[in-house]
Protein backbone atom coordinates (compact mmCIF):
# COMPACT_ATOMS: atom_id res chain seq x y z
CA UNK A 1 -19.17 72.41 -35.62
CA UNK A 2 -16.28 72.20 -33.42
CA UNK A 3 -14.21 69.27 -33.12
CA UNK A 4 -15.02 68.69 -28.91
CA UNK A 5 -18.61 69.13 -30.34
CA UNK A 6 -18.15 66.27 -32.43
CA UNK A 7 -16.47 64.56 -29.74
CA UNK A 8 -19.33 65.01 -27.64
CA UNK A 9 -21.81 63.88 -30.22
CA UNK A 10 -20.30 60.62 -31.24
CA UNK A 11 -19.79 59.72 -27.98
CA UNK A 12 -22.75 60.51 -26.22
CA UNK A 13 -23.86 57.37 -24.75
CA UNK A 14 -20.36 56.10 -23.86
CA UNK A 15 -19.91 59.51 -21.96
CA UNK A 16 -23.18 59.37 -20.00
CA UNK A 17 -22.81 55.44 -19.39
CA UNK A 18 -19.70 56.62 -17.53
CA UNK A 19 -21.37 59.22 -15.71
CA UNK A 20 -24.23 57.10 -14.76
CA UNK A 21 -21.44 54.50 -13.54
CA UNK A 22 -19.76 56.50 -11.43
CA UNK A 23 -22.70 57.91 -10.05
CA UNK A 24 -23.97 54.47 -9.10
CA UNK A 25 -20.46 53.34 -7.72
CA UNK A 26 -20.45 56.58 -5.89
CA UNK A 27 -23.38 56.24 -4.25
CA UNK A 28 -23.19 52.14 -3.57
CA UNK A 29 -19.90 53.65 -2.02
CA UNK A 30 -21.31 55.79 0.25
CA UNK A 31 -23.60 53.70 1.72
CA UNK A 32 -22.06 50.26 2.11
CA UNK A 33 -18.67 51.07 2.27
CA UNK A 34 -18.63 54.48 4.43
CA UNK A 35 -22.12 52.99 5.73
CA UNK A 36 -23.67 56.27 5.26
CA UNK A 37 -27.70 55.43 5.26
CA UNK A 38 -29.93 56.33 2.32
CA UNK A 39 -32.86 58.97 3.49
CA UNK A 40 -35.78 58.09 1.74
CA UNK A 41 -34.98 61.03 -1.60
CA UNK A 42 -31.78 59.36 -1.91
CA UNK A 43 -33.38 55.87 -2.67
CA UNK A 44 -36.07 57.58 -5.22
CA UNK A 45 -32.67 59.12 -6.86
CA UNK A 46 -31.35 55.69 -6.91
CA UNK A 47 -34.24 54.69 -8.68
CA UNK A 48 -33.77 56.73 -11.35
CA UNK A 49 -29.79 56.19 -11.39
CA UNK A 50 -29.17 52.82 -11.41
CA UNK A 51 -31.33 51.41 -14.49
CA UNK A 52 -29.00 54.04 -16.89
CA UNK A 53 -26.26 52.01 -16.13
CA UNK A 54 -27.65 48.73 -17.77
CA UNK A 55 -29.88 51.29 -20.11
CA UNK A 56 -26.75 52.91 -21.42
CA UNK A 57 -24.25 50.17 -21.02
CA UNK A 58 -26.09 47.84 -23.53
CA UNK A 59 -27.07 51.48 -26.00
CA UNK A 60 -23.17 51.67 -25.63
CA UNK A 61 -22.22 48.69 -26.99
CA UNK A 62 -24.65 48.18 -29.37
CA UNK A 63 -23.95 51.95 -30.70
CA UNK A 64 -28.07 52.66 -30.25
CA UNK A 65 -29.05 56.17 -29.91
CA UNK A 66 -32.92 54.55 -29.77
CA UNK A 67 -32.64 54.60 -25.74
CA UNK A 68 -31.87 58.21 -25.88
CA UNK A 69 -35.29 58.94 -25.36
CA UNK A 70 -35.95 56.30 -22.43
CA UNK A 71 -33.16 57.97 -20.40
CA UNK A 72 -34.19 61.51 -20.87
CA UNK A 73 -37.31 61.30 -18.42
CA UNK A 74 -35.52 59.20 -15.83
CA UNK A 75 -32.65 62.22 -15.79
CA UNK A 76 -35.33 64.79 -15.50
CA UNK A 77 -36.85 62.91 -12.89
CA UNK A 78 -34.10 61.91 -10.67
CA UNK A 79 -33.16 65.65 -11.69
CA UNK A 80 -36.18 66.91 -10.17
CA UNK A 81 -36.17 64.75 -6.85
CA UNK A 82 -32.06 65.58 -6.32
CA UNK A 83 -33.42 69.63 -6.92
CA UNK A 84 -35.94 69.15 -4.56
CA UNK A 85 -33.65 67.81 -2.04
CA UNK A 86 -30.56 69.88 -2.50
CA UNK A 87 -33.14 72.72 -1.70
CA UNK A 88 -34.62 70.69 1.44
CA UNK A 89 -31.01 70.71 2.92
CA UNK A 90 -30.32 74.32 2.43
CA UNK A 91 -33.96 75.67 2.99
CA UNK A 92 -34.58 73.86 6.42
CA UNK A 93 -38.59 74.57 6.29
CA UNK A 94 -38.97 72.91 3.17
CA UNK A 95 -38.38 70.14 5.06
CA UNK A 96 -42.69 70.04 6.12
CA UNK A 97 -43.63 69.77 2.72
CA UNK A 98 -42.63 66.11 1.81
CA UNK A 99 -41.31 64.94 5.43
CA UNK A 100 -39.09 62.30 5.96
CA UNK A 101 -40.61 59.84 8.30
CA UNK A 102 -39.12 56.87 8.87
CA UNK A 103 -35.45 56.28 9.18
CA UNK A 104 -32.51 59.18 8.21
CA UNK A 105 -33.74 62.63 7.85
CA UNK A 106 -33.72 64.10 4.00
CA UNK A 107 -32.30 67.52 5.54
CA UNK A 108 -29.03 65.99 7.12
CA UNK A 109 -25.56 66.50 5.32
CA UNK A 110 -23.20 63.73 5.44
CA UNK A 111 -21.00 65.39 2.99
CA UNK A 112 -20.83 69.08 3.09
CA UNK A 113 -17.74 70.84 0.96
CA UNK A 114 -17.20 74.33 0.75
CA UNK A 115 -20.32 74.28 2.24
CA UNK A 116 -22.28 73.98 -1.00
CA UNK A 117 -21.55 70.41 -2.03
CA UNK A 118 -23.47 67.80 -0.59
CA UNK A 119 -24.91 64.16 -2.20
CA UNK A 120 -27.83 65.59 -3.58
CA UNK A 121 -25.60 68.36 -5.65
CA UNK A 122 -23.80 65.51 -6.66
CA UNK A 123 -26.62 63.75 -7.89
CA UNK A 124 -28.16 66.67 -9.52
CA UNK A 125 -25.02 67.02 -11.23
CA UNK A 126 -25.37 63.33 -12.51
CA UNK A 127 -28.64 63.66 -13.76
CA UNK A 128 -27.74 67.29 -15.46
CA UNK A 129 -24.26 65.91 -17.39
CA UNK A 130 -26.15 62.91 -18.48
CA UNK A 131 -29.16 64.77 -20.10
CA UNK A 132 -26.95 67.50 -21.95
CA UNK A 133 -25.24 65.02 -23.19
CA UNK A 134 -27.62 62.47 -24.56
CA UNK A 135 -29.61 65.92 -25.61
CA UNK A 136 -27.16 66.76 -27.80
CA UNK A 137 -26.45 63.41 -29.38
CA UNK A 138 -29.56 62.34 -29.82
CA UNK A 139 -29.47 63.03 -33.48
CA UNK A 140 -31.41 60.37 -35.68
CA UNK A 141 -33.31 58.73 -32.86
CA UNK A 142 -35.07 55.78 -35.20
CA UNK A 143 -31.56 54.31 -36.03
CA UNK A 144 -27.75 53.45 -35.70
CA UNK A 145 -25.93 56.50 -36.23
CA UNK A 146 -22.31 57.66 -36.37
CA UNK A 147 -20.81 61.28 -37.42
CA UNK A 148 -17.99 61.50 -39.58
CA UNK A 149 -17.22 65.16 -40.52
CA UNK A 150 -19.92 67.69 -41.29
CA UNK A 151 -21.86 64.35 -42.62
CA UNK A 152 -24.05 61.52 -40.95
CA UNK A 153 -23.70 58.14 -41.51
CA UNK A 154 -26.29 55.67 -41.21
């Protein structure tokens, strides 16, 4: 094993608590500082976001890799509603098979760069960093771990 992938292992949950932090900042960011309102996909991504904060914050400090498998489905999840959006921007007729309703539409880009990169990419890309990486730490799920060398600690 390489030494990043070692890096990458040990800290696991520290890297996807900061992930998750950011992503939360990011977003709380967005919409009370730039005052950009949540469509209704956004809040069901929020959903899924904020508890891995407090989820991973408390793993983090307590060096648990037991939540690993609490945070995988709300990553896939939030994944899957961020894919499902992303695509509702850029495929405009996907937009009649969950329609937005009531307040902002799901299909409008407040951020756009390069013309690829909007909030629900960003999200996505959340979700995504934060599984790979608890996928790959998750190791001896029914205790503390920590990997020194080619060996495993318990």
């Amino acid at each position: 094993m390489s030494a990043f992938s070692i890096f990458l292992r040990r800290h696991c949950l520290y890297l996807a608590w900061l992930v998750a932090l950011v992503a939360t900042a990011g977003s709380l960011y967005l919409s009370e500082v730039l005052k950009y309102e949540p469509c209704k996909l956004c809040w069901f991504q929020r959903i899924f976001m904020y508890p891995q904060v407090f989820l991973l914050g408390i793993a983090t400090y307590r060096g648990d890799r037991r939540v690993i498998p609490y945070v995988l489905p709300l990553c896939a999840a939030g994944g899957s509603i961020s894919l499902y959006h992303y695509a509702e921007q850029k495929i405009p007729a996907l937009g009649s098979v969950i329609p937005c309703t009531v307040g902002v539409p799901c299909s409008k880009d407040y951020l756009n760069f390069f013309g690829f990169i909007t909030i629900p990419l960003l999200a996505l890309t959340a979700f995504t960093l934060i599984f790979l990486l608890l996928w790959n730490g998750r190791g001896s799920m029914g205790e503390k771990t920590e990997e020194i060398g080619d060996r495993t600690v318990k």
